[in-house]
Protein backbone atom coordinates (compact mmCIF):
# COMPACT_ATOMS: atom_id res chain seq x y z
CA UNK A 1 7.82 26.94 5.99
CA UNK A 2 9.43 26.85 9.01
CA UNK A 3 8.61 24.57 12.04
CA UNK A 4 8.13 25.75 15.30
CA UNK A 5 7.72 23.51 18.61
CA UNK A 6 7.21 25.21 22.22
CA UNK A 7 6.73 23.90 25.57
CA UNK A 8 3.26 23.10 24.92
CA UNK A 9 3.69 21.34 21.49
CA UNK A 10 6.95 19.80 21.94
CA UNK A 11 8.63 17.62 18.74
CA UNK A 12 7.50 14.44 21.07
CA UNK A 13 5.64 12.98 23.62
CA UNK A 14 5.91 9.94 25.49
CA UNK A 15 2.96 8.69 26.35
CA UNK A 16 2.59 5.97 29.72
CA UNK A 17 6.57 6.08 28.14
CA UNK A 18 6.08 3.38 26.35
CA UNK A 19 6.55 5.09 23.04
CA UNK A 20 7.22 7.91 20.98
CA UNK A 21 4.45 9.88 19.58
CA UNK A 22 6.19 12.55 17.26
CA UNK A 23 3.82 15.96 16.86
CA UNK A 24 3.69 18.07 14.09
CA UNK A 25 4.24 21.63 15.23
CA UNK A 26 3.35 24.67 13.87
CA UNK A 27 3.77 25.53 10.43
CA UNK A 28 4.65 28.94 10.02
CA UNK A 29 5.29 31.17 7.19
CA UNK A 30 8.40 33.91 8.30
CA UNK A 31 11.54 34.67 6.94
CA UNK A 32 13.25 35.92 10.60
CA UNK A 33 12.95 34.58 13.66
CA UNK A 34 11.26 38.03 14.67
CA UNK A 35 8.41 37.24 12.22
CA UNK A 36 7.95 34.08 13.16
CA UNK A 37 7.24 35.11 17.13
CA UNK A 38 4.61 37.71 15.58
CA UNK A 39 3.42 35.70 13.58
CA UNK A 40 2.74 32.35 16.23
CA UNK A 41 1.20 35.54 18.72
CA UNK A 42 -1.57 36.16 16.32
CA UNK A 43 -2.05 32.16 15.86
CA UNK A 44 -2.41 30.91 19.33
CA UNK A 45 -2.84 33.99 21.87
CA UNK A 46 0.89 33.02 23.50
CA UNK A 47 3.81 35.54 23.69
CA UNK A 48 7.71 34.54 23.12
CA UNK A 49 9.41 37.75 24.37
CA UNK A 50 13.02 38.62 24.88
CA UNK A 51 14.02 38.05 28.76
CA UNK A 52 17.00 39.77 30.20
CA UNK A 53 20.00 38.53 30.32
CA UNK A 54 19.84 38.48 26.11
CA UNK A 55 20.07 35.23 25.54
CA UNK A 56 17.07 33.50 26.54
CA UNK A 57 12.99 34.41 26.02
CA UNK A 58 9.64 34.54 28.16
CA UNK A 59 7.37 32.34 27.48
CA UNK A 60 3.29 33.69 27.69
CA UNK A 61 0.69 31.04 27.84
CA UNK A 62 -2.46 32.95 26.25
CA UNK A 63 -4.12 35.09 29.04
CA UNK A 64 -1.03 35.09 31.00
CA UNK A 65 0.51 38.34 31.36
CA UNK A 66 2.82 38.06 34.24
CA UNK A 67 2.99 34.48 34.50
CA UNK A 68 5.72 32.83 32.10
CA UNK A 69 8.45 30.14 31.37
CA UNK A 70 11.83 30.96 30.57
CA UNK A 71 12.67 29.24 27.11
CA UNK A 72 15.66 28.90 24.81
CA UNK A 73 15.16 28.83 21.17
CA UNK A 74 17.17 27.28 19.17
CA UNK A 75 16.77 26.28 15.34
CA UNK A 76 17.51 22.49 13.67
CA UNK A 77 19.17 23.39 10.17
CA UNK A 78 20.36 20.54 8.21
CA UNK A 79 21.25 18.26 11.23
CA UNK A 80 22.73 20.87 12.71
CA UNK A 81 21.57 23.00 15.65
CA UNK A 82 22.41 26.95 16.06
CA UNK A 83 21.55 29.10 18.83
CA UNK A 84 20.26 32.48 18.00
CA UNK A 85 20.03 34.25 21.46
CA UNK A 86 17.62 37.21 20.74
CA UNK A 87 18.95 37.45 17.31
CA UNK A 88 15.02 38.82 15.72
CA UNK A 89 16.35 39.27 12.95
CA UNK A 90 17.88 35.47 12.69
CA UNK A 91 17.27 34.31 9.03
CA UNK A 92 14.85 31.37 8.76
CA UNK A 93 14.72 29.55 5.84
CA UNK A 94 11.72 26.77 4.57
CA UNK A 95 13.44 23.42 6.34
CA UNK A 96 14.22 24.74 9.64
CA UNK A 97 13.11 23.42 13.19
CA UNK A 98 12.68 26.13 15.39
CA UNK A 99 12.33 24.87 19.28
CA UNK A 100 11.45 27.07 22.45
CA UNK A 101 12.64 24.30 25.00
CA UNK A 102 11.89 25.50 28.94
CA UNK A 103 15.03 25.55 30.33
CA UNK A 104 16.10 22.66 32.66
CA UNK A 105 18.94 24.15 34.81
């Protein structure tokens, strides 16, 4: 199954930085990127939306309707990284790493 991190459950944390405490994400069964957003809505209560200009999404903390954080999602294949833009219908397939990082700039 696909692997899905998101500002809240990023692939790391640093603790008092002094080390590198790797988390284990969300394990998600979904064979598009489209089912995969559905899907993590149901788990947790939090939204990953398409935000205009289509290339990036809104992230919805649970509760949080007008409140969000503007992520990029992009999926780790094989060492490789691809960016989907608001492709929902993005294949997935078992090994991937799917990331919703906030963007920085």
């Amino acid at each position: 199954m696909p692997t899905f991190f998101t500002p809240d459950h990023p692939p790391f944390t640093m603790p008092d930085l002094k080390e590198v405490v790797e988390n284990e994400g969300y394990k998600i069964h979904a064979h598009t990127l489209g089912e995969l957003l559905v899907s993590f809505e149901r788990l947790t209560g939090c939204r990953v939306i398409p935000h205009d200009p289509p290339k990036y999404f809104r992230y919805h903390r649970k509760g949080e309707t007008d409140s969000f954080l503007l992520v990029d999602i992009h999926i780790i294949r094989g060492g490789l990284e691809v960016c989907p833009k608001q492709d929902l219908d993005f294949q997935l397939e078992l090994e991937d790493i799917v990331e919703a990082g906030v963007l920085i700039c």
